[in-house]
Protein backbone atom coordinates (compact mmCIF):
# COMPACT_ATOMS: atom_id res chain seq x y z
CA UNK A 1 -109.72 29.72 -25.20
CA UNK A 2 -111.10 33.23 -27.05
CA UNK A 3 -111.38 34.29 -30.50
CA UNK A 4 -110.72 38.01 -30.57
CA UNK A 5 -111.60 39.87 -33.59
CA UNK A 6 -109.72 43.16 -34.77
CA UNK A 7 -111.87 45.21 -32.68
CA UNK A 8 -111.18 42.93 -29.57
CA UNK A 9 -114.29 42.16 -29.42
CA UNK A 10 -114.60 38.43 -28.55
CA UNK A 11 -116.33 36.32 -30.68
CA UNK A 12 -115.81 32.89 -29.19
CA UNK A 13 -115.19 31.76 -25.67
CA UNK A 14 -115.29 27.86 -24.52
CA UNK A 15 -116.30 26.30 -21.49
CA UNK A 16 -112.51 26.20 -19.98
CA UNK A 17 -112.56 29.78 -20.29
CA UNK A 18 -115.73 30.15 -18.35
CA UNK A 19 -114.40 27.58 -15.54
CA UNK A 20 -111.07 30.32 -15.22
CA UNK A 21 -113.09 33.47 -16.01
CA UNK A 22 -116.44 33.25 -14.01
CA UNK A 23 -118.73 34.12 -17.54
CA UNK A 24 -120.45 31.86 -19.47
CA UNK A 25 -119.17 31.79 -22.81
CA UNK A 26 -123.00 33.51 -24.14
CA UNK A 27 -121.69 36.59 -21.66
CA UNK A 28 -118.14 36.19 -23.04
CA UNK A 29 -119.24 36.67 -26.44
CA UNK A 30 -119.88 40.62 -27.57
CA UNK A 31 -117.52 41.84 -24.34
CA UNK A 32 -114.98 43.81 -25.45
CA UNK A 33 -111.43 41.34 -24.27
CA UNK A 34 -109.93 44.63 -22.27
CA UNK A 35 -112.86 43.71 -19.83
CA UNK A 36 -111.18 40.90 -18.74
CA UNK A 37 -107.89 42.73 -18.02
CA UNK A 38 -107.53 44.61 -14.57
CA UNK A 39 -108.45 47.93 -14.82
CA UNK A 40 -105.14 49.19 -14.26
CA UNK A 41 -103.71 47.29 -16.74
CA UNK A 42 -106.30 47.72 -19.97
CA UNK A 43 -104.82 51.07 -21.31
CA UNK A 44 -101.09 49.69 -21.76
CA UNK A 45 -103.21 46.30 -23.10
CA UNK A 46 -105.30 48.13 -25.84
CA UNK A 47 -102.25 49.40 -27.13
CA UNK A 48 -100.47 45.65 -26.56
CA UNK A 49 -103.03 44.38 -28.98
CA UNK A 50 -103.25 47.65 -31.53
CA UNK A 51 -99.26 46.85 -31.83
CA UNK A 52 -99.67 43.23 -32.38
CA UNK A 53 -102.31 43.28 -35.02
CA UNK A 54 -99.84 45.40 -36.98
CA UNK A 55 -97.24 43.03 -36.38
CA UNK A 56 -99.20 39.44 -35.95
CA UNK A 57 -97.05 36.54 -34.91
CA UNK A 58 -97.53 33.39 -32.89
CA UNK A 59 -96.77 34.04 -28.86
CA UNK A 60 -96.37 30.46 -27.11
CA UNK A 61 -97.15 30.60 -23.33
CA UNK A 62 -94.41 31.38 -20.60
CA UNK A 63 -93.49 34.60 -22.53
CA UNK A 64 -94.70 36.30 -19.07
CA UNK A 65 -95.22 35.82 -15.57
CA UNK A 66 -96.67 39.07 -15.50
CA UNK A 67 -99.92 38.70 -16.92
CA UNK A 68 -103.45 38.79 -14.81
CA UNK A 69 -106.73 38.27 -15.59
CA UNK A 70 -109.88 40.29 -14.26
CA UNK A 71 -112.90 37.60 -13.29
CA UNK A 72 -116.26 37.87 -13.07
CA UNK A 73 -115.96 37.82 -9.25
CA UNK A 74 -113.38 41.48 -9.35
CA UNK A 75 -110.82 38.56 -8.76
CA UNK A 76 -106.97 39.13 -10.49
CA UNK A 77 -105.66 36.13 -11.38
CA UNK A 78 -101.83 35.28 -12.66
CA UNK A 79 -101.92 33.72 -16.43
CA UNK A 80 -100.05 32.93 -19.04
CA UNK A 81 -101.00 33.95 -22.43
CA UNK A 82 -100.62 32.63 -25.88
CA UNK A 83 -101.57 33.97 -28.91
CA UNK A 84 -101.96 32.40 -33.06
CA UNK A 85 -103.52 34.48 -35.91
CA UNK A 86 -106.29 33.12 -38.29
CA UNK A 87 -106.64 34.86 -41.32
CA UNK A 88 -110.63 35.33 -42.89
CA UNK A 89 -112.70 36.78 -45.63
CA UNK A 90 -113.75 38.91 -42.82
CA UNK A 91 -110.61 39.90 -41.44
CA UNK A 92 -107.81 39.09 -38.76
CA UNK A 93 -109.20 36.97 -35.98
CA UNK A 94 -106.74 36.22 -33.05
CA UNK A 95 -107.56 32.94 -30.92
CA UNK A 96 -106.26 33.16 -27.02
CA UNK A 97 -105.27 30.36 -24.99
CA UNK A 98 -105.38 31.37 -21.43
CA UNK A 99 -104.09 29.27 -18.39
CA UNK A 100 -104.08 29.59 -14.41
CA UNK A 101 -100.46 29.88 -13.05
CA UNK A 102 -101.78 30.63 -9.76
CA UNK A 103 -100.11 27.68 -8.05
CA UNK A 104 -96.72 28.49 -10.32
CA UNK A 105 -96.81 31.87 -8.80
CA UNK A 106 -97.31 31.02 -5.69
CA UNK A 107 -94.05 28.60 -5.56
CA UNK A 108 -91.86 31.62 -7.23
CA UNK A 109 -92.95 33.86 -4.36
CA UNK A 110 -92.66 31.16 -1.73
CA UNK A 111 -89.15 30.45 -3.08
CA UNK A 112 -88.60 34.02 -3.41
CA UNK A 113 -89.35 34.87 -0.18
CA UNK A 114 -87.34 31.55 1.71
CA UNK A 115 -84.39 32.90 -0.48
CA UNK A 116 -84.82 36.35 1.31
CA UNK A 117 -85.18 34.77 4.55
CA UNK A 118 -81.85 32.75 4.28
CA UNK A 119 -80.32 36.12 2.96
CA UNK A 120 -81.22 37.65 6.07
CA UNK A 121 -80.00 34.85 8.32
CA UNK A 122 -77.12 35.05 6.72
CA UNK A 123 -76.48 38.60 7.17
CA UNK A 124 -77.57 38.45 10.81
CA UNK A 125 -75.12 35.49 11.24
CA UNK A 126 -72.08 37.66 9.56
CA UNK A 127 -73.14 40.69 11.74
CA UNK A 128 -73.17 38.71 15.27
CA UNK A 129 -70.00 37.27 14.13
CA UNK A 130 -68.33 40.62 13.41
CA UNK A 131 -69.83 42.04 16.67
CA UNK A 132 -68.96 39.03 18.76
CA UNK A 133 -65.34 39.48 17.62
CA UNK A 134 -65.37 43.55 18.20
CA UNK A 135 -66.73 42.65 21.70
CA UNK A 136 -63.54 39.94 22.23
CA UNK A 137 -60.97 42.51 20.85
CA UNK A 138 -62.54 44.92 23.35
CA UNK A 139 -62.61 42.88 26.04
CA UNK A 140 -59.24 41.92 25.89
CA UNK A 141 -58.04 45.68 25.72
CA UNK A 142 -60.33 46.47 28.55
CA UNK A 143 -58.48 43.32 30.30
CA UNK A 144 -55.20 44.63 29.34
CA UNK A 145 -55.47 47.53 31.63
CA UNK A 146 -56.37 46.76 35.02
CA UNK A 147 -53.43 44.22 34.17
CA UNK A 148 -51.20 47.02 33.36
CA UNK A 149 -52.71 49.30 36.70
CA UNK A 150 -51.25 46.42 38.54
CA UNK A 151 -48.52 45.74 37.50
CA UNK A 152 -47.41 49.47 38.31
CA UNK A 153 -49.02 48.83 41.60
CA UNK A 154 -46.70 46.16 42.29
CA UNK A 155 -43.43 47.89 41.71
CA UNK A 156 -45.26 50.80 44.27
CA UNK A 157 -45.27 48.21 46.74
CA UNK A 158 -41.38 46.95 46.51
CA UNK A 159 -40.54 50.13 46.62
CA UNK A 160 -42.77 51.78 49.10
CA UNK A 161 -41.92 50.60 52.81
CA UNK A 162 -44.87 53.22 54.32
CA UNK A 163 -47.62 50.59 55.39
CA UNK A 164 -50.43 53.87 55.40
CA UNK A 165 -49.28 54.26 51.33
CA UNK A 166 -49.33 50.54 50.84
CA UNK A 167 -52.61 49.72 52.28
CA UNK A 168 -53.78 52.71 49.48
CA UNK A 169 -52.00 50.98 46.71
CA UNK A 170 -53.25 47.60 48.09
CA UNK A 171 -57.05 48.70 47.95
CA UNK A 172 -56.35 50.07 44.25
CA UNK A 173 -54.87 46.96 43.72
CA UNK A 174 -58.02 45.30 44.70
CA UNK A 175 -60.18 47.57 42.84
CA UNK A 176 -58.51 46.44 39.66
CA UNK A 177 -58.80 42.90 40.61
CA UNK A 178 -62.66 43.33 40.79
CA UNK A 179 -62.66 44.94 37.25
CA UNK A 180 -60.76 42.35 35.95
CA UNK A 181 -63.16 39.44 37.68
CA UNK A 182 -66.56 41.80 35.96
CA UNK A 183 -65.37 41.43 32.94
CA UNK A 184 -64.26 37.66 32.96
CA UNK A 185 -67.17 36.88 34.35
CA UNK A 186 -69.27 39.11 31.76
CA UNK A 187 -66.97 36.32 28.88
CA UNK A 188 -67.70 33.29 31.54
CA UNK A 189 -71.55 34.45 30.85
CA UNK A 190 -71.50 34.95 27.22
CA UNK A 191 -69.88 31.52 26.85
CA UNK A 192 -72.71 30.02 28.52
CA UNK A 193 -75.11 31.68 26.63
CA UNK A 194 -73.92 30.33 23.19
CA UNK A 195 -73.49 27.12 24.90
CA UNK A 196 -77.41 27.36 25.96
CA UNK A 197 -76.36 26.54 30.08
CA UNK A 198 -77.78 29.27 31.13
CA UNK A 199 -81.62 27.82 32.44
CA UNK A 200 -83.91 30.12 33.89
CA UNK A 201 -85.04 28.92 37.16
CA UNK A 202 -88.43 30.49 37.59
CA UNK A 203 -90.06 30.57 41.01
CA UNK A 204 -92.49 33.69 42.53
CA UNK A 205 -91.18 36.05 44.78
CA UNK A 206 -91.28 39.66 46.56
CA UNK A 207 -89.27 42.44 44.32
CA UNK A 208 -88.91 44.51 47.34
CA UNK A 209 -85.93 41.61 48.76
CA UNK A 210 -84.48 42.26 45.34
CA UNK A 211 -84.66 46.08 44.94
CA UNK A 212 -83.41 46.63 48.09
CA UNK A 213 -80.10 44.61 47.78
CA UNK A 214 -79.97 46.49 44.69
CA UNK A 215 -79.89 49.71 46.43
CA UNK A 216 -76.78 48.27 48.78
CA UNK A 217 -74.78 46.83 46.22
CA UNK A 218 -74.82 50.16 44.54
CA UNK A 219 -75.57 52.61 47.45
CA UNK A 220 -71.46 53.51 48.05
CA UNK A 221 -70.51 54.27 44.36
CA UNK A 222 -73.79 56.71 44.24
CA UNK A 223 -72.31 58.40 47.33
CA UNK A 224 -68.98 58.37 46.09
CA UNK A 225 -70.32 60.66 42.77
CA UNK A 226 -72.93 62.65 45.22
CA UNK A 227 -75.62 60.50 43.63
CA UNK A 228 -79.14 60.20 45.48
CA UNK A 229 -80.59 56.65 44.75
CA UNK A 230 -84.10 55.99 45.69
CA UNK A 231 -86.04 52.55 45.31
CA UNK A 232 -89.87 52.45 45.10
CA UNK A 233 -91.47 50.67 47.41
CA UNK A 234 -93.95 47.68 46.76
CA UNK A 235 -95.32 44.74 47.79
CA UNK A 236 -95.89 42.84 44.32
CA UNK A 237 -94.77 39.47 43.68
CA UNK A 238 -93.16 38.19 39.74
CA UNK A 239 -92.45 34.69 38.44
CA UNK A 240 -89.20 34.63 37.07
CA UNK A 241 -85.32 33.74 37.84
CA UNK A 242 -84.44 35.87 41.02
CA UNK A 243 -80.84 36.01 39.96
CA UNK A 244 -81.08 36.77 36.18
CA UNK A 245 -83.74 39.28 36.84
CA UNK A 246 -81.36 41.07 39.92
CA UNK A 247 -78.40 40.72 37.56
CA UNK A 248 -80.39 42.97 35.02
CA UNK A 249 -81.72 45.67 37.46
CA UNK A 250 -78.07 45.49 38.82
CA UNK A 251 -76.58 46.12 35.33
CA UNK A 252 -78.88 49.11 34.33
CA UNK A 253 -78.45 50.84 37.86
CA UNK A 254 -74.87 50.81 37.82
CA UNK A 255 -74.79 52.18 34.16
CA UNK A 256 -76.79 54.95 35.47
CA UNK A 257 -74.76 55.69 37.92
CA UNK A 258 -71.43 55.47 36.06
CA UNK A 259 -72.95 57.83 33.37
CA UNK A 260 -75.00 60.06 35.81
CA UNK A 261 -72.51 63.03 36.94
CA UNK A 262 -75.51 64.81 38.93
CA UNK A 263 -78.61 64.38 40.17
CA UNK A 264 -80.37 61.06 41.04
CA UNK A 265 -80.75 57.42 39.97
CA UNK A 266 -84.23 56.01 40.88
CA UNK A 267 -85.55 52.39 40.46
CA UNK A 268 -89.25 52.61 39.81
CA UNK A 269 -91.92 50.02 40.05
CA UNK A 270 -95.44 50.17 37.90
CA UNK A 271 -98.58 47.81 37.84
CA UNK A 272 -99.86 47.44 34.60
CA UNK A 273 -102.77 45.30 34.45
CA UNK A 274 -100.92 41.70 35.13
CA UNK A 275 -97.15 42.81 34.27
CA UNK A 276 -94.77 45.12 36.55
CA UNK A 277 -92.93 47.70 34.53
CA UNK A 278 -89.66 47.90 36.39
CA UNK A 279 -87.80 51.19 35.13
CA UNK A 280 -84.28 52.76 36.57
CA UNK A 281 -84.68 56.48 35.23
CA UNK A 282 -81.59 59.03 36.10
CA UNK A 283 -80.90 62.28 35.03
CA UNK A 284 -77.42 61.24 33.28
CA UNK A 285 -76.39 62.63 29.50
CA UNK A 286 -78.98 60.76 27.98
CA UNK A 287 -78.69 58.75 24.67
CA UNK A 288 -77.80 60.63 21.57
CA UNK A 289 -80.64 60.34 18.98
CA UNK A 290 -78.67 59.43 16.05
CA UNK A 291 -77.13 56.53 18.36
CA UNK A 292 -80.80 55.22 19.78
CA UNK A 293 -80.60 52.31 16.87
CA UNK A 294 -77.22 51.65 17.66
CA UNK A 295 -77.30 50.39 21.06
CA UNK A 296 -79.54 47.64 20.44
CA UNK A 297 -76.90 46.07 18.48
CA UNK A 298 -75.52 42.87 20.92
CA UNK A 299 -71.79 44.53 22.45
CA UNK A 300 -71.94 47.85 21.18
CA UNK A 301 -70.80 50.54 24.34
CA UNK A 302 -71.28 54.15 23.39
CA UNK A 303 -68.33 55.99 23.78
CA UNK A 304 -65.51 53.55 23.86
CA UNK A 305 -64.11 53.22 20.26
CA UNK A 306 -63.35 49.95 20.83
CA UNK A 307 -67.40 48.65 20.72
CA UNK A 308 -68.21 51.33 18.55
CA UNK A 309 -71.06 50.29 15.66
């Protein structure tokens, strides 16, 4: 506790407020009490206290969280205040009761801050739930039309007896079937993801086995665009899944090619110090900047207004 006088000068200080303050009460006693408010804070104080000697009145405590006190150590502190008159021959005296709410303050901001994280959560929950059901609706409209492709494939065939036309329509045919399987198997894949199947198995290997299968799978639909694809060579060995890790590569070379109208689609291979940068770089349309946040939303596909963000 302090006794302030009119001045706010302190006149009185006990030992609890030297065990919360840092002073003795001997140094406590002459200080002005805007000393022990931070020095941000002791303008708007001096003219807290001006206002309430004009206006005395008993303040209990828990009136404000917002209160800090300024220690002998430069240390801020959280406190609650209260504050009683006591009339003299001398004049108004105001005694102070001070107390540490550190611990208080602590448990509002802890609780504060678990409330924002559960706010987040949720949002993130309601946002893969939205996207999750774009990507379905998409899915099931990009299903919809090899389905349609062959169904007018199939009235072709009744009514086209020329074998050389039907063995065209039959390959189309087949080229919708494979769409059709990519994405199912792109659902089959997401399923298993949710369900947690999907296990990494992780053994080390050569890339080169890797890159160069790569380079096969996808060599005919460069040449069919007049693509040039080029694979680095190297002898380094990873430890990871062969299979997820192929399935990637796979994934961002054939985006480069389907978005690449000229030019070349290269897969590139970097040491850095005890990781392998693996990058496929083509000279495609690029990104949009105003869409570079966009597309590391989960199912979001630039340029179909189905997945759109």
């Amino acid at each position: 506790s302090l006794i302030v006088d009119a001045d706010g000068c302190i006149q009185f200080a006990n030992r609890q407020s030297e065990r919360l303050l840092g002073y003795t009460p001997d140094e406590m006693k002459g200080m002005h009490v805007e000393d022990l408010v931070p020095p941000a804070s002791r303008r708007r104080h001096a003219i807290f206290r001006e206002g309430y000697l004009k206006s005395p009145h008993t303040r209990p405590m828990g009136a404000n969280l917002d209160l800090f006190a300024h220690t002998k150590s430069g240390e801020n502190i959280p406190i609650e205040v209260s504050l009683s008159t006591i009339s003299t021959s001398d004049g108004i005296l105001v005694a102070t009761s001070l107390r540490d709410i550190t611990e208080r303050v602590a448990a509002a901001t802890a609780l504060e801050q678990a409330h924002e994280k559960a706010e987040a959560a949720r949002k993130r929950a309601e946002r893969a739930t939205l996207t999750k059901s774009r990507f379905l609706a998409s899915a099931s409209h990009d299903l919809r039309q090899p389905l349609q492709t062959l169904t007018a494939y199939l009235s072709v065939l009744k009514r086209t007896p020329d074998p050389a036309r039907n063995a065209e329509t039959i390959q189309k045919m087949e080229d919708s079937v494979a769409s059709m399987a990519g994405i199912l198997e792109s659902l089959l894949d997401l399923s298993q993801l949710d369900a947690g199947k999907i296990k990494p198995k992780l053994e080390t290997f050569g890339l080169q086995g890797i890159l160069d299968r790569i380079a096969t799978n996808c060599q005919m639909s460069a040449e069919h665009k007049n693509l040039a694809l080029s694979v680095s060579r190297t002898t380094d060995h990873v430890f990871t899944d062969p299979a997820l890790l192929e399935r990637i590569i796979e994934n961002f070379v054939t985006n480069a090619i389907r978005y690449t109208d000229k030019g070349t689609v290269s897969i590139i291979c970097q040491r850095q110090t005890d990781r392998i940068r693996i990058s496929v770089v083509d000279t495609g349309r690029g990104i949009p900047a105003a869409d570079l946040e966009d597309i590391f939303e989960e199912f979001v596909q630039l340029g179909n207004p189905e997945r759109a963000p």
